[in-house]
N, C-alpha and C. Protein backbone atom coordinates (compact mmCIF):
# COMPACT_ATOMS: atom_id res chain seq x y z
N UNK A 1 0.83 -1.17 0.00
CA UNK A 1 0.00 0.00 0.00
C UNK A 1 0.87 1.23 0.00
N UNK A 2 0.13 2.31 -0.49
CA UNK A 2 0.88 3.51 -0.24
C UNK A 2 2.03 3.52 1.34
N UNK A 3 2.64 5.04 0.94
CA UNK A 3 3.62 4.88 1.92
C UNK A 3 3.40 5.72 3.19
N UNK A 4 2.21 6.99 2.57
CA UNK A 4 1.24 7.57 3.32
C UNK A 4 0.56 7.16 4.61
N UNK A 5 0.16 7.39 5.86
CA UNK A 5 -0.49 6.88 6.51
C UNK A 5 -2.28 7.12 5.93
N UNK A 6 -2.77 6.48 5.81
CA UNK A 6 -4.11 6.32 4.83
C UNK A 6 -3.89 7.51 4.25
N UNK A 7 -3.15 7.67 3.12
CA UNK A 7 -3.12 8.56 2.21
C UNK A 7 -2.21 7.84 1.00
N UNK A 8 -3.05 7.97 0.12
CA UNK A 8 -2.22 7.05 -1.40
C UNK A 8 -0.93 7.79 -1.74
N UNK A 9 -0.28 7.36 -2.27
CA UNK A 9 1.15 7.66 -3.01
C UNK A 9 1.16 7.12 -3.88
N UNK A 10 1.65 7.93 -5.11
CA UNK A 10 2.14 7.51 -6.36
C UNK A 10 3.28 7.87 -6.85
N UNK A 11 4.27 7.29 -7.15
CA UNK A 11 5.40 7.11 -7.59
C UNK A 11 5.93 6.67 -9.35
N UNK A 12 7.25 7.66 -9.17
CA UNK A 12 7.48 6.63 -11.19
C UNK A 12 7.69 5.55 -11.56
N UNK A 13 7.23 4.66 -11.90
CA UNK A 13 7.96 3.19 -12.36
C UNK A 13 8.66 3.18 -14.04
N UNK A 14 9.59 2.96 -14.15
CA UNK A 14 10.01 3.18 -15.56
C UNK A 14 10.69 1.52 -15.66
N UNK A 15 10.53 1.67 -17.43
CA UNK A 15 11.45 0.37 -17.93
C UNK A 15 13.03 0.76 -18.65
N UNK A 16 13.67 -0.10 -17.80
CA UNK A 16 15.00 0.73 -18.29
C UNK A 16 15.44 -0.08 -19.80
N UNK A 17 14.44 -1.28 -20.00
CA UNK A 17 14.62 -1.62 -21.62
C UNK A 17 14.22 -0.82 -23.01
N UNK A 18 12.98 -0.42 -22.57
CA UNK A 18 11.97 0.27 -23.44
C UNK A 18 12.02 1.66 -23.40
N UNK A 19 11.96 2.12 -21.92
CA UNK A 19 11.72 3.78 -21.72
C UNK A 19 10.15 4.21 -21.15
N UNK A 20 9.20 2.84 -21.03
CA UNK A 20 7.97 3.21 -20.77
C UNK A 20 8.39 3.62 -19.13
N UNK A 21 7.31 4.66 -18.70
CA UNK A 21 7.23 5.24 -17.74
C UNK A 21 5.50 5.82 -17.22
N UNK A 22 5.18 5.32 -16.10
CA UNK A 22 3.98 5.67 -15.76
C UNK A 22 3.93 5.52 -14.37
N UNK A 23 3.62 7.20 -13.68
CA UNK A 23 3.38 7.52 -12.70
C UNK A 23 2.33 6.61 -11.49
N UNK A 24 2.33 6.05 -10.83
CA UNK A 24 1.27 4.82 -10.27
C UNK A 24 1.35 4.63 -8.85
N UNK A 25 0.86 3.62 -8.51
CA UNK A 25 0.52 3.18 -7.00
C UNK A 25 1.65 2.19 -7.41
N UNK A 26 1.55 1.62 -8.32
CA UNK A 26 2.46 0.06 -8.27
C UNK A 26 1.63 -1.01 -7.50
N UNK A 27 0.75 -1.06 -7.30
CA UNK A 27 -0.20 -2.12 -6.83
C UNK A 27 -1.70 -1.48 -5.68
N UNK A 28 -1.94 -2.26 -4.91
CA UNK A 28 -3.46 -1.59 -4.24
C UNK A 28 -2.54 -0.97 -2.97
N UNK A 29 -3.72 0.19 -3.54
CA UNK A 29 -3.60 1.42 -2.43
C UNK A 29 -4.57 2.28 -1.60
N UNK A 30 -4.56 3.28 -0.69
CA UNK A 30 -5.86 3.60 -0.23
C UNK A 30 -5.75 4.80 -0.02
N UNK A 31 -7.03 6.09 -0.04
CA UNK A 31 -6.47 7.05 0.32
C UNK A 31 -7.38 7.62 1.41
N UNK A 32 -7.33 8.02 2.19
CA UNK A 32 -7.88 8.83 3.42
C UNK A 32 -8.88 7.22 3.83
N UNK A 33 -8.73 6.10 4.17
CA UNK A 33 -9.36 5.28 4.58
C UNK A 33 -11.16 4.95 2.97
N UNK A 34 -11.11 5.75 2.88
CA UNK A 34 -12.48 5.80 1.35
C UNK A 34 -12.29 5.53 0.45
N UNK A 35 -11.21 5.83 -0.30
CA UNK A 35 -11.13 5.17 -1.72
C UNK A 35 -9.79 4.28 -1.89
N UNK A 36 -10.16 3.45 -2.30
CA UNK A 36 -8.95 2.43 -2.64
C UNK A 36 -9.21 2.12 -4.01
N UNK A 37 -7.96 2.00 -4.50
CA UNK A 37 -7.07 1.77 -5.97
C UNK A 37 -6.86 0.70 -5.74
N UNK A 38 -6.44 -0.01 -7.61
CA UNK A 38 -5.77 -1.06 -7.88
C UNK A 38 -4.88 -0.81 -9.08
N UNK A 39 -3.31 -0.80 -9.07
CA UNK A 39 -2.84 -0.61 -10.71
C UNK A 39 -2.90 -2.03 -11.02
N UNK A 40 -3.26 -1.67 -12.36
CA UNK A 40 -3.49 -2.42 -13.79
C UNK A 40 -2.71 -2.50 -14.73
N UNK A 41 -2.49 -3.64 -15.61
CA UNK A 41 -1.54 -3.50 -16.98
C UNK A 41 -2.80 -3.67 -17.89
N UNK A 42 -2.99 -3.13 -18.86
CA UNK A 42 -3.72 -3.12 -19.55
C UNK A 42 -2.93 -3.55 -20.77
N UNK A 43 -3.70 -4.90 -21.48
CA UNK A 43 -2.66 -5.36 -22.57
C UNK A 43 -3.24 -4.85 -23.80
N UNK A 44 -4.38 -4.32 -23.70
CA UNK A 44 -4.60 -3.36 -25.33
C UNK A 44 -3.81 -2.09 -25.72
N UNK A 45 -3.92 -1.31 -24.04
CA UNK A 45 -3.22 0.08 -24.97
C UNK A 45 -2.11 0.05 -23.68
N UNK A 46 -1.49 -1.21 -23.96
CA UNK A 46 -0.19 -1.41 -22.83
C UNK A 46 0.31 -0.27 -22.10
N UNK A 47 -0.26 0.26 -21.32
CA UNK A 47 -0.02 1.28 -20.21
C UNK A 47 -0.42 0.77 -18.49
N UNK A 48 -0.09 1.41 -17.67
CA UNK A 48 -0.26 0.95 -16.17
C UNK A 48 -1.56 2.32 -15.85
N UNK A 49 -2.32 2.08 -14.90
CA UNK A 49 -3.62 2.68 -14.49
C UNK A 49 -3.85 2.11 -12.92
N UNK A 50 -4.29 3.00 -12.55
CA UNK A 50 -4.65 3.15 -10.87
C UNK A 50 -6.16 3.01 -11.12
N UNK A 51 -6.65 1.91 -11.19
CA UNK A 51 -8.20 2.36 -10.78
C UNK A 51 -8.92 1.97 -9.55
N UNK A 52 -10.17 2.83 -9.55
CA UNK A 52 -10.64 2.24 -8.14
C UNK A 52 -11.85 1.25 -8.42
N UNK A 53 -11.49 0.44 -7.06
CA UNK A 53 -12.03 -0.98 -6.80
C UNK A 53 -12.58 -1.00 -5.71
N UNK A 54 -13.35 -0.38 -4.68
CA UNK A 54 -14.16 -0.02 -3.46
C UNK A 54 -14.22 1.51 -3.50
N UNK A 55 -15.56 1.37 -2.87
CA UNK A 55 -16.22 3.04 -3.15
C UNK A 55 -16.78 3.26 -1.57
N UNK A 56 -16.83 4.24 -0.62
CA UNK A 56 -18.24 4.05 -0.05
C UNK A 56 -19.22 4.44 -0.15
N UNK A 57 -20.39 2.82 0.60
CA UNK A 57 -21.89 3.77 0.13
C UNK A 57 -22.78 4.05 1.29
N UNK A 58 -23.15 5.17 0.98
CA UNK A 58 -24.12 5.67 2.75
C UNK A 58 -25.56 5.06 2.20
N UNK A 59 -26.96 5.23 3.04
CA UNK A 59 -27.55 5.64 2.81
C UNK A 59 -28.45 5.96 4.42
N UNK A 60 -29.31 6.59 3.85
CA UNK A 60 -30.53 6.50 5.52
C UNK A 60 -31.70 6.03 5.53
N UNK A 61 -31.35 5.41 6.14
CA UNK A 61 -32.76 4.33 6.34
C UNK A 61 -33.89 4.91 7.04
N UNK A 62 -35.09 4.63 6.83
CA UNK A 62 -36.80 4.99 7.57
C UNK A 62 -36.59 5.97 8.72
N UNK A 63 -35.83 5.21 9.87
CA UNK A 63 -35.65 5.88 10.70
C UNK A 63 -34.59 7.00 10.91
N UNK A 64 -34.07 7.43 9.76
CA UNK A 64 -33.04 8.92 10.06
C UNK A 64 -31.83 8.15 10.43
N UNK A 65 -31.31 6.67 10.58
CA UNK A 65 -30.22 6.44 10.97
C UNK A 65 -28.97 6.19 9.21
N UNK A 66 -28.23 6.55 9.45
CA UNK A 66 -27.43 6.46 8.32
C UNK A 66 -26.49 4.58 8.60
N UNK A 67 -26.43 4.17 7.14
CA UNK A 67 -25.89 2.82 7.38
C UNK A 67 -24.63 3.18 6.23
N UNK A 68 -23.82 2.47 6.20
CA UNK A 68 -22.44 2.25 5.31
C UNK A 68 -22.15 0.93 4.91
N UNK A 69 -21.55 1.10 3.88
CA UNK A 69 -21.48 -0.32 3.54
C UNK A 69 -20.19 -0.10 2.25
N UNK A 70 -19.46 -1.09 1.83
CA UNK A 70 -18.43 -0.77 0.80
C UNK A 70 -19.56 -0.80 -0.81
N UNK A 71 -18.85 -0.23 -1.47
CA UNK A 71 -19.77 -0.63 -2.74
C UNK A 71 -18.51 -1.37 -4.03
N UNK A 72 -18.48 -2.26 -4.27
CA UNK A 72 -17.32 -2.71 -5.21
C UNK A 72 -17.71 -2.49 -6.97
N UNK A 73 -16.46 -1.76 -6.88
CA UNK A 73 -16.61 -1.34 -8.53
C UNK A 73 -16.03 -2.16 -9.29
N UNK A 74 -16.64 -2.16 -10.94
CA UNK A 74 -15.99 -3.15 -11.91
C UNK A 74 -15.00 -2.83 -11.86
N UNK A 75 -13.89 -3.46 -12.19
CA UNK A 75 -12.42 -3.10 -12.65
C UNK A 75 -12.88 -3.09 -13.81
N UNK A 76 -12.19 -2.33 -14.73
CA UNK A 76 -11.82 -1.75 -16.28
C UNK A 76 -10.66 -0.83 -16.39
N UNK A 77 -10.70 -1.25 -17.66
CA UNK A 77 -9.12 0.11 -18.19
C UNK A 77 -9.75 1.13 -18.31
N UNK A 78 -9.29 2.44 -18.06
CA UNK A 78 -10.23 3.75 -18.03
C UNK A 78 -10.26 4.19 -19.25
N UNK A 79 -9.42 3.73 -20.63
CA UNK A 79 -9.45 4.06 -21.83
C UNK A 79 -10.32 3.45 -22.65
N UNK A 80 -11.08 2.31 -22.10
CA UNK A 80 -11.85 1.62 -22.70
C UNK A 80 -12.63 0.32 -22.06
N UNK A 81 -13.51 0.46 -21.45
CA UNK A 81 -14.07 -0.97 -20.93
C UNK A 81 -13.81 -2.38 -21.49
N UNK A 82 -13.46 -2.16 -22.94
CA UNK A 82 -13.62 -3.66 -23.74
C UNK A 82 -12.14 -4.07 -23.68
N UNK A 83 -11.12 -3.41 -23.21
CA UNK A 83 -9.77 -3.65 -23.02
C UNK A 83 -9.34 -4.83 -21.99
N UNK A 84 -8.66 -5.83 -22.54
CA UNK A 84 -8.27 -6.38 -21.66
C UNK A 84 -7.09 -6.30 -20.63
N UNK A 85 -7.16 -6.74 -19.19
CA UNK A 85 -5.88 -6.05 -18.43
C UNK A 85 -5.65 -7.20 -17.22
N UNK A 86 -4.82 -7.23 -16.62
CA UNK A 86 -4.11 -7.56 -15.33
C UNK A 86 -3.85 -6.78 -14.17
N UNK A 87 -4.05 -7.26 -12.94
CA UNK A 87 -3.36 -6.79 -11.89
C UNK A 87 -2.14 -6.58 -12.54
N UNK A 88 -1.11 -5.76 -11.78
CA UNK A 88 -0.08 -4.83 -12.29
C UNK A 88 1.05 -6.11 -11.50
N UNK A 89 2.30 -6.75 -11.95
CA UNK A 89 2.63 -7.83 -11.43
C UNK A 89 4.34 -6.89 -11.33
N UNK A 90 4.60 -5.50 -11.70
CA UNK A 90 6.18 -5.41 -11.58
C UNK A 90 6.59 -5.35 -13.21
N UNK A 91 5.62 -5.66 -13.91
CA UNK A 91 6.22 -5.97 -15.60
C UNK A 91 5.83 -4.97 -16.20
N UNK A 92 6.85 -4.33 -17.14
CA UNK A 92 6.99 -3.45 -18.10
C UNK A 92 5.40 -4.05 -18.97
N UNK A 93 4.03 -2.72 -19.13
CA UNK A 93 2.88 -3.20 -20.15
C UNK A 93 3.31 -3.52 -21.46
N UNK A 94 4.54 -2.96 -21.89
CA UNK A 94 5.15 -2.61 -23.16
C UNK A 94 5.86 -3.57 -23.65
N UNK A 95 7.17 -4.21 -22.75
CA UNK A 95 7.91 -5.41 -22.95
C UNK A 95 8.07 -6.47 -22.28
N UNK A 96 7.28 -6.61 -21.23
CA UNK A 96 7.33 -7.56 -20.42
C UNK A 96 9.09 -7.51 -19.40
N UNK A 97 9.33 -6.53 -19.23
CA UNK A 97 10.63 -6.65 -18.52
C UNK A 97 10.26 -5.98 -17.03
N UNK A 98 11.14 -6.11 -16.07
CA UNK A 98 10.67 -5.88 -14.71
C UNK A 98 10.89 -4.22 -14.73
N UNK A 99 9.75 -3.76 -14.52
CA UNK A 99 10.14 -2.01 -14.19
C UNK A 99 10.80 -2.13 -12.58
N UNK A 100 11.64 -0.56 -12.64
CA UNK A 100 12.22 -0.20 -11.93
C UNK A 100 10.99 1.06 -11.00
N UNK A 101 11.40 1.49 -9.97
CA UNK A 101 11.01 2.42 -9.29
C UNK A 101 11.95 3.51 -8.82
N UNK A 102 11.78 5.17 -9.50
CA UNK A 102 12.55 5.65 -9.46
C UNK A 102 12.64 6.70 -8.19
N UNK A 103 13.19 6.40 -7.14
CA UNK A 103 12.81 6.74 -5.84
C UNK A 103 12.68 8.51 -6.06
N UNK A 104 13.91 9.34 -6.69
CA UNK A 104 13.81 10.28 -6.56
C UNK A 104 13.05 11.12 -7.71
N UNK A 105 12.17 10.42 -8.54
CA UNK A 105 11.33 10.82 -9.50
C UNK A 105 10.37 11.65 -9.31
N UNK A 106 9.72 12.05 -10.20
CA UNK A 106 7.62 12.08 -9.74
C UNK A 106 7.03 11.33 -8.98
N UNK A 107 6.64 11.48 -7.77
CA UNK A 107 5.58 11.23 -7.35
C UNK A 107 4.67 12.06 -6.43
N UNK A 108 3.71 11.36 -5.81
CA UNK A 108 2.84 12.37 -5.05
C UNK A 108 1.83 12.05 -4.60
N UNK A 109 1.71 12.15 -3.16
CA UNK A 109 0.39 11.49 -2.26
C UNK A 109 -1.13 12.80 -2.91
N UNK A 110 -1.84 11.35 -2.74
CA UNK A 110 -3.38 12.02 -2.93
C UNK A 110 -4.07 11.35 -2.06
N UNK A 111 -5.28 11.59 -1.72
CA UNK A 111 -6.08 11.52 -0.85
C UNK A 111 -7.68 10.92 -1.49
């Protein structure tokens, strides 16, 4: 998970074969305890993606009391629903080689 205390972080992962580079979680993450991520390899438009995979849901019931509950979202590539993809395993989307993590790169906690 992020490196944040319930606050997501995203960081650069680059391939030092290829040159692909995409800013990410690098796997499931959470931010302020409410939304949680999952990166993805997406093998159509071979890129890495943070999407989210739990939502929360309120509502109030008859009596004015409010209830919570998680709500689980489809996973999809955000460029296209019909895309096929993977949990994000460490592998370059592009060449299949192990990306690196570039500590002193881009990154940046969100919430």
């Amino acid at each position: 998970m992020g490196e944040g205390l319930l606050m997501g972080y995203c960081r650069e992962h680059f391939c030092s074969r290829c040159g692909y580079k995409a800013v990410v979680s690098g796997g499931p993450d959470v931010g302020m305890a409410m939304s949680y991520t999952l990166t993805i390899s997406c093998q159509d438009c071979e890129e890495l993606h943070d999407v989210g995979w739990l939502e929360p849901k309120f509502a109030v019931e008859a009596q004015g009391q409010s209830t919570f509950q998680w709500k689980q979202l489809r996973l999809r590539c955000p460029k296209n629903a019909a895309h096929h993809w993977e949990p994000y395993t460490g592998q370059c989307p592009v060449c299949s080689a192990a990306l690196q993590i570039n500590e002193e790169g881009e990154g940046y906690h969100w919430d």
